[in-house]
C-alpha atoms as a PDB file:
ATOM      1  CA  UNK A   1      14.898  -3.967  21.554  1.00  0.00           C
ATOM      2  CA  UNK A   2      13.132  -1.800  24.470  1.00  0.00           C
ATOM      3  CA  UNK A   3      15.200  -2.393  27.579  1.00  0.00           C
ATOM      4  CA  UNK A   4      11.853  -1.793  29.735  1.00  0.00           C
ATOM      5  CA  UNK A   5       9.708  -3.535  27.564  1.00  0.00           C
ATOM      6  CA  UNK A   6      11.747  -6.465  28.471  1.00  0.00           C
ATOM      7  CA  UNK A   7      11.869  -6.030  31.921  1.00  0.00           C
ATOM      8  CA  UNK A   8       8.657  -5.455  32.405  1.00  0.00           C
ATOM      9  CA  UNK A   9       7.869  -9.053  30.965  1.00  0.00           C
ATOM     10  CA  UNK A  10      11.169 -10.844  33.243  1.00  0.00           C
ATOM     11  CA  UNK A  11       9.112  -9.594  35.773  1.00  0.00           C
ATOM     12  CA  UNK A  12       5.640 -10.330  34.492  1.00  0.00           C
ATOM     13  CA  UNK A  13       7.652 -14.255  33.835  1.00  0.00           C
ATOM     14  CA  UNK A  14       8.655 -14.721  36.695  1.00  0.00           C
ATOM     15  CA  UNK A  15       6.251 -13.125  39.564  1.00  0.00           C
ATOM     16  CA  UNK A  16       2.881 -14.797  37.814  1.00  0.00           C
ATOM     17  CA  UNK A  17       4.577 -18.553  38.423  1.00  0.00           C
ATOM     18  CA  UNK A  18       5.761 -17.710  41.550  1.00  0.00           C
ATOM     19  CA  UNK A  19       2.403 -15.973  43.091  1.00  0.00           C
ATOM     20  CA  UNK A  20       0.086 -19.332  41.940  1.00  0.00           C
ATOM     21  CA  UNK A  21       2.712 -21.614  43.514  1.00  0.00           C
ATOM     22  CA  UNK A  22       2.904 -19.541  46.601  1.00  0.00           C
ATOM     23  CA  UNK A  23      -1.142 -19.421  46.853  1.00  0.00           C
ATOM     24  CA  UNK A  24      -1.294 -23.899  46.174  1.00  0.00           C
ATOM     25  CA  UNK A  25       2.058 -23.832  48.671  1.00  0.00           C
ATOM     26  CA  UNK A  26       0.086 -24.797  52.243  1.00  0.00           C
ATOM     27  CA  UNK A  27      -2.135 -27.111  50.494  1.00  0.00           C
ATOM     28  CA  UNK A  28       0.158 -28.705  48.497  1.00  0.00           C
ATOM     29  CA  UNK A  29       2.885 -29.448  50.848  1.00  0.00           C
ATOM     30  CA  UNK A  30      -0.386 -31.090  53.393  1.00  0.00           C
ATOM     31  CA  UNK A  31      -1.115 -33.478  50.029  1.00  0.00           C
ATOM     32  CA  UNK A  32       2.936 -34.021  49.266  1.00  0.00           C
ATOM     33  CA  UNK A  33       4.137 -34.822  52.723  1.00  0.00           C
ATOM     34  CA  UNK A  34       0.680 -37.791  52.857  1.00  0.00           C
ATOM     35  CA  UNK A  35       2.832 -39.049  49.928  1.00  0.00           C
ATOM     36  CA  UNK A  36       6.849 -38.313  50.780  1.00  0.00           C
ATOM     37  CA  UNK A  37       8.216 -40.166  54.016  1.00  0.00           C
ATOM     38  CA  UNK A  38      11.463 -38.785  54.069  1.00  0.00           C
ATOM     39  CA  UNK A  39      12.046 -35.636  56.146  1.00  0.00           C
ATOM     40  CA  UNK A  40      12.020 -32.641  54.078  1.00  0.00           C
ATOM     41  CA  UNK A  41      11.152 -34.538  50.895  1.00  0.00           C
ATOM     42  CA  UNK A  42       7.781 -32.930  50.065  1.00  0.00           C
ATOM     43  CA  UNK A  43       9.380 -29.206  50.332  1.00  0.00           C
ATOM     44  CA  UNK A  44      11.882 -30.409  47.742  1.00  0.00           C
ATOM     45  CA  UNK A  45       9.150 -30.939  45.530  1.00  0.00           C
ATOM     46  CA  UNK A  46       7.308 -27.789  45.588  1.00  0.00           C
ATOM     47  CA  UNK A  47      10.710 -26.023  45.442  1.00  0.00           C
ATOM     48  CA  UNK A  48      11.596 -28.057  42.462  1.00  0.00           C
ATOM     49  CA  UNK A  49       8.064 -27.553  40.841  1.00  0.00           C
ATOM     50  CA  UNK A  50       8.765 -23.455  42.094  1.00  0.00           C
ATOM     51  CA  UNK A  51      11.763 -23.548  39.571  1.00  0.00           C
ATOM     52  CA  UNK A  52      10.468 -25.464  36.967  1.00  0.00           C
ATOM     53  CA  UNK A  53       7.528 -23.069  36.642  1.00  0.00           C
ATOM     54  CA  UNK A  54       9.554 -19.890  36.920  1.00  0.00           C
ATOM     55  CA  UNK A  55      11.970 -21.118  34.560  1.00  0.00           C
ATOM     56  CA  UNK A  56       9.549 -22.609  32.347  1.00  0.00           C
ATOM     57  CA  UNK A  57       7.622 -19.342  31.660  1.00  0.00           C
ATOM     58  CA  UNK A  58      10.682 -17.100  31.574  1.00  0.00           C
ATOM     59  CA  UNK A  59      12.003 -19.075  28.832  1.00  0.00           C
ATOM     60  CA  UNK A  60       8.227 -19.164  26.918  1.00  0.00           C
ATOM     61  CA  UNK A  61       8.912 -15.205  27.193  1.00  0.00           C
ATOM     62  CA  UNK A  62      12.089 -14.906  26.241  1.00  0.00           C
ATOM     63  CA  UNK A  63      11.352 -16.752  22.865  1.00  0.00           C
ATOM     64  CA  UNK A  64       7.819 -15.680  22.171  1.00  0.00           C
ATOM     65  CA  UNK A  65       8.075 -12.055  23.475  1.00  0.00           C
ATOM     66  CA  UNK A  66       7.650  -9.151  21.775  1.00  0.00           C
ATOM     67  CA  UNK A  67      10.485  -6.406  22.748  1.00  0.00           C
ATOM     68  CA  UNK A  68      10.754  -4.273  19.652  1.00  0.00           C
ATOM     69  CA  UNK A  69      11.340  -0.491  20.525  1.00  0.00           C
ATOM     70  CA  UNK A  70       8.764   0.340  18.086  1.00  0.00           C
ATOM     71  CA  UNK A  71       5.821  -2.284  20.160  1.00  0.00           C
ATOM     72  CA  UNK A  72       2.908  -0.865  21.461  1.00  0.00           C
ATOM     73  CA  UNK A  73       2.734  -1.270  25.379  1.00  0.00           C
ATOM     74  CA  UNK A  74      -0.572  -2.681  25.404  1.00  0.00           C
ATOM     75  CA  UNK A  75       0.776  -5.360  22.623  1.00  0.00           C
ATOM     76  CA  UNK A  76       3.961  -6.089  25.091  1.00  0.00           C
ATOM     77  CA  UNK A  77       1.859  -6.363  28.274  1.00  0.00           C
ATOM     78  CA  UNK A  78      -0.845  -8.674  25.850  1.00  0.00           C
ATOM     79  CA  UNK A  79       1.701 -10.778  24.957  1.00  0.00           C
ATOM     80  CA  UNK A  80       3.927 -11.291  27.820  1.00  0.00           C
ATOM     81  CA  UNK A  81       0.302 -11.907  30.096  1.00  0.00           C
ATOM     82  CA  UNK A  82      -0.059 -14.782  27.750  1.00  0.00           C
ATOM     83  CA  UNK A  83       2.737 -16.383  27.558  1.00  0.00           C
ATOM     84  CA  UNK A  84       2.801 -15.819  31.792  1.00  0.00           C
ATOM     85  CA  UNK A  85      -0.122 -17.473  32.121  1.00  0.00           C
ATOM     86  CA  UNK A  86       0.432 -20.159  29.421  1.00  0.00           C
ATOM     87  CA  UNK A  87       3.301 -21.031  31.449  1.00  0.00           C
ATOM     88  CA  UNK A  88       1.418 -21.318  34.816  1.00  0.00           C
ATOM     89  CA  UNK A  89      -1.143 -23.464  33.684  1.00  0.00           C
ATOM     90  CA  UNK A  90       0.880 -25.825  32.132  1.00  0.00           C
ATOM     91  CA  UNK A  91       3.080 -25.901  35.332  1.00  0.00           C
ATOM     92  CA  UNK A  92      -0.090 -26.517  37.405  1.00  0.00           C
ATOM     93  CA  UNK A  93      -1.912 -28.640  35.039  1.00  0.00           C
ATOM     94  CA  UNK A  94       1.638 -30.930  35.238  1.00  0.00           C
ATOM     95  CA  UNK A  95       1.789 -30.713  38.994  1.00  0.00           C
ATOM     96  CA  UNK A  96      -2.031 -31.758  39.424  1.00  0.00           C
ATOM     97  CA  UNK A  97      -1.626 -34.847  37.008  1.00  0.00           C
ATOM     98  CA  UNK A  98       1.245 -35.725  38.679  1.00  0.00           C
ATOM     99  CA  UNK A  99      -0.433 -35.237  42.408  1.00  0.00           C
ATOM    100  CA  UNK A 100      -3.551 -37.050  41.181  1.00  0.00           C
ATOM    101  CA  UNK A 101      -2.180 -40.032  40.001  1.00  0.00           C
ATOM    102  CA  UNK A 102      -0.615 -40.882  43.035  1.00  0.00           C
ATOM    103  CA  UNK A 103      -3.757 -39.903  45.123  1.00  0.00           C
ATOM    104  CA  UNK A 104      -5.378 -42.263  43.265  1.00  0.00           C
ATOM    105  CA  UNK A 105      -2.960 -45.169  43.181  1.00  0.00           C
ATOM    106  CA  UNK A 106      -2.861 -44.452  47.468  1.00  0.00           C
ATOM    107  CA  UNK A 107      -7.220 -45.014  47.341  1.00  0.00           C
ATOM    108  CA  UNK A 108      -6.838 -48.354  45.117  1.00  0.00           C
ATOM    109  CA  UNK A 109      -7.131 -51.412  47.730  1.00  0.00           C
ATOM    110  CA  UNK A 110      -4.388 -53.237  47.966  1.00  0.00           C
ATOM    111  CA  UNK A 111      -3.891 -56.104  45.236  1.00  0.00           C
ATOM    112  CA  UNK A 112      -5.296 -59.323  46.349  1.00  0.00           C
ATOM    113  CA  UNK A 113      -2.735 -62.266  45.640  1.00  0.00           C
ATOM    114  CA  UNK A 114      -3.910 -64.903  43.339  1.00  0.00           C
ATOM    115  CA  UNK A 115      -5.702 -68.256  44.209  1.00  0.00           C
ATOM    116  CA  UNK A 116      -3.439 -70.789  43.713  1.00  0.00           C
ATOM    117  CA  UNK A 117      -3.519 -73.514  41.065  1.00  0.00           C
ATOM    118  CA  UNK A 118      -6.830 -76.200  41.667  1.00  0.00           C
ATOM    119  CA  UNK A 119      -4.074 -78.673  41.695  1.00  0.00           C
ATOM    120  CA  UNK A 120      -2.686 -77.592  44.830  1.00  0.00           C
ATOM    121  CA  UNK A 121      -5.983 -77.131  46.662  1.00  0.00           C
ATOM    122  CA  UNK A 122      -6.635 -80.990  46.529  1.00  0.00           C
ATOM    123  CA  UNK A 123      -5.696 -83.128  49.247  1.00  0.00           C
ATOM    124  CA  UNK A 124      -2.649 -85.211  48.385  1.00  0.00           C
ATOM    125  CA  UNK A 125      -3.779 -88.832  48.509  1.00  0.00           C
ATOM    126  CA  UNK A 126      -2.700 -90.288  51.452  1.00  0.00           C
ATOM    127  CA  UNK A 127       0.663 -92.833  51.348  1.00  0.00           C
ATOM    128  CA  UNK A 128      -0.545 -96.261  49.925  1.00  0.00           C
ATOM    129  CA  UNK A 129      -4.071 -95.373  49.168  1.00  0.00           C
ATOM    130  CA  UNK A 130      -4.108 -96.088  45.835  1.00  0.00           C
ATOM    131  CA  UNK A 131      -3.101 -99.723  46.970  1.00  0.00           C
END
Protein backbone atom coordinates (compact mmCIF):
# COMPACT_ATOMS: atom_id res chain seq x y z
CA UNK A 1 0.00 0.00 0.00
CA UNK A 2 1.42 3.69 -0.84
CA UNK A 3 1.05 5.68 2.35
CA UNK A 4 0.65 8.97 0.08
CA UNK A 5 -1.35 7.46 -2.39
CA UNK A 6 -3.78 7.04 0.34
CA UNK A 7 -3.64 10.23 1.73
CA UNK A 8 -3.89 11.94 -1.08
CA UNK A 9 -7.43 10.29 -1.69
CA UNK A 10 -8.58 10.86 2.50
CA UNK A 11 -8.09 14.14 1.42
CA UNK A 12 -9.51 14.10 -2.08
CA UNK A 13 -12.77 12.09 0.20
CA UNK A 14 -13.24 14.26 2.31
CA UNK A 15 -12.52 18.04 0.98
CA UNK A 16 -14.78 17.37 -2.44
CA UNK A 17 -18.06 16.66 0.02
CA UNK A 18 -17.25 19.23 2.16
CA UNK A 19 -16.50 22.17 -0.57
CA UNK A 20 -20.20 21.38 -2.50
CA UNK A 21 -21.92 21.46 0.91
CA UNK A 22 -20.15 24.58 1.91
CA UNK A 23 -21.01 26.30 -1.65
CA UNK A 24 -25.32 24.96 -1.24
CA UNK A 25 -24.69 26.04 2.75
CA UNK A 26 -26.41 29.85 2.56
CA UNK A 27 -29.01 28.66 0.30
CA UNK A 28 -29.83 25.72 1.87
CA UNK A 29 -30.12 26.75 5.39
CA UNK A 30 -32.71 29.98 3.74
CA UNK A 31 -34.89 26.76 2.20
CA UNK A 32 -34.39 24.49 5.65
CA UNK A 33 -35.19 27.08 8.24
CA UNK A 34 -38.89 27.94 5.73
CA UNK A 35 -39.34 24.26 6.74
CA UNK A 36 -37.75 23.70 10.56
CA UNK A 37 -39.51 25.84 13.41
CA UNK A 38 -37.41 24.95 16.10
CA UNK A 39 -34.41 27.19 16.86
CA UNK A 40 -31.34 25.82 15.47
CA UNK A 41 -33.09 22.90 13.79
CA UNK A 42 -32.26 23.65 10.13
CA UNK A 43 -28.30 23.95 10.99
CA UNK A 44 -28.64 20.47 12.45
CA UNK A 45 -29.60 19.34 9.21
CA UNK A 46 -27.00 20.62 7.00
CA UNK A 47 -24.47 19.55 9.68
CA UNK A 48 -25.96 16.15 9.68
CA UNK A 49 -26.16 16.04 5.77
CA UNK A 50 -22.15 17.64 6.14
CA UNK A 51 -21.30 14.22 7.86
CA UNK A 52 -23.23 11.98 6.03
CA UNK A 53 -21.58 13.17 2.81
CA UNK A 54 -18.05 13.24 4.16
CA UNK A 55 -18.45 9.99 5.63
CA UNK A 56 -20.27 8.58 2.86
CA UNK A 57 -17.50 9.22 0.25
CA UNK A 58 -14.60 8.42 2.56
CA UNK A 59 -15.95 5.09 3.03
CA UNK A 60 -16.76 4.70 -1.11
CA UNK A 61 -12.79 5.39 -1.11
CA UNK A 62 -11.67 3.41 1.33
CA UNK A 63 -13.33 0.27 -0.33
CA UNK A 64 -13.06 1.11 -3.98
CA UNK A 65 -9.61 2.84 -3.90
CA UNK A 66 -6.75 1.94 -5.49
CA UNK A 67 -3.51 2.28 -3.06
CA UNK A 68 -1.11 -0.28 -4.42
CA UNK A 69 2.61 0.96 -4.25
CA UNK A 70 3.03 -0.19 -7.68
CA UNK A 71 -0.39 2.32 -9.03
CA UNK A 72 0.17 4.82 -11.41
CA UNK A 73 -0.61 8.40 -9.95
CA UNK A 74 -2.76 9.38 -12.66
CA UNK A 75 -4.78 5.88 -12.04
CA UNK A 76 -4.96 6.85 -8.07
CA UNK A 77 -6.00 10.48 -8.66
CA UNK A 78 -8.66 8.85 -11.63
CA UNK A 79 -10.02 6.74 -9.30
CA UNK A 80 -10.24 8.46 -6.07
CA UNK A 81 -11.90 11.75 -8.33
CA UNK A 82 -14.56 9.24 -9.05
CA UNK A 83 -15.43 7.76 -6.31
CA UNK A 84 -15.25 11.71 -4.69
CA UNK A 85 -17.57 12.79 -6.89
CA UNK A 86 -19.79 9.65 -6.96
CA UNK A 87 -20.14 10.31 -3.42
CA UNK A 88 -21.16 14.03 -3.73
CA UNK A 89 -23.74 13.55 -6.09
CA UNK A 90 -25.41 10.99 -4.45
CA UNK A 91 -25.25 13.10 -1.19
CA UNK A 92 -26.78 16.04 -3.12
CA UNK A 93 -29.05 14.17 -5.30
CA UNK A 94 -30.45 12.66 -1.60
CA UNK A 95 -30.54 16.08 -0.03
CA UNK A 96 -32.49 17.69 -3.11
CA UNK A 97 -35.17 14.79 -3.13
CA UNK A 98 -35.49 15.12 0.28
CA UNK A 99 -35.75 19.23 0.14
CA UNK A 100 -38.13 18.93 -2.82
CA UNK A 101 -40.59 16.83 -1.50
CA UNK A 102 -41.31 18.89 1.26
CA UNK A 103 -41.29 22.11 -0.93
CA UNK A 104 -43.79 20.59 -2.68
CA UNK A 105 -46.02 19.13 0.00
CA UNK A 106 -45.69 23.14 1.64
CA UNK A 107 -47.25 24.52 -2.23
CA UNK A 108 -50.20 21.76 -2.15
CA UNK A 109 -53.46 23.73 -0.82
CA UNK A 110 -54.60 22.63 2.08
CA UNK A 111 -57.01 19.45 1.98
CA UNK A 112 -60.55 20.42 1.74
CA UNK A 113 -62.73 18.33 4.31
CA UNK A 114 -65.36 16.19 2.83
CA UNK A 115 -69.10 17.06 2.17
CA UNK A 116 -70.97 15.34 4.48
CA UNK A 117 -73.39 12.47 3.87
CA UNK A 118 -76.83 13.76 1.62
CA UNK A 119 -78.57 12.36 4.57
CA UNK A 120 -77.48 14.91 6.85
CA UNK A 121 -77.97 17.86 4.52
CA UNK A 122 -81.85 17.31 4.59
CA UNK A 123 -83.94 19.08 6.90
CA UNK A 124 -85.16 16.82 9.68
CA UNK A 125 -88.94 16.72 9.38
CA UNK A 126 -90.36 18.77 11.78
CA UNK A 127 -92.01 17.00 15.23
CA UNK A 128 -95.49 15.54 14.22
CA UNK A 129 -95.39 16.29 10.58
CA UNK A 130 -95.80 13.13 9.37
CA UNK A 131 -99.18 13.17 11.39
Amino acid sequence: MSTPAFLLSLLVAVLAPVFALAWLRPILLRVLRGFCDAEGSAEFWIRCATLLAVTGTVLLVMVFGEFDAGAAPGEVLRRVLFLAMGGVFVSVALISRNVWNQARRAAEPPARPPAPPASLNRAAPAAGAGR
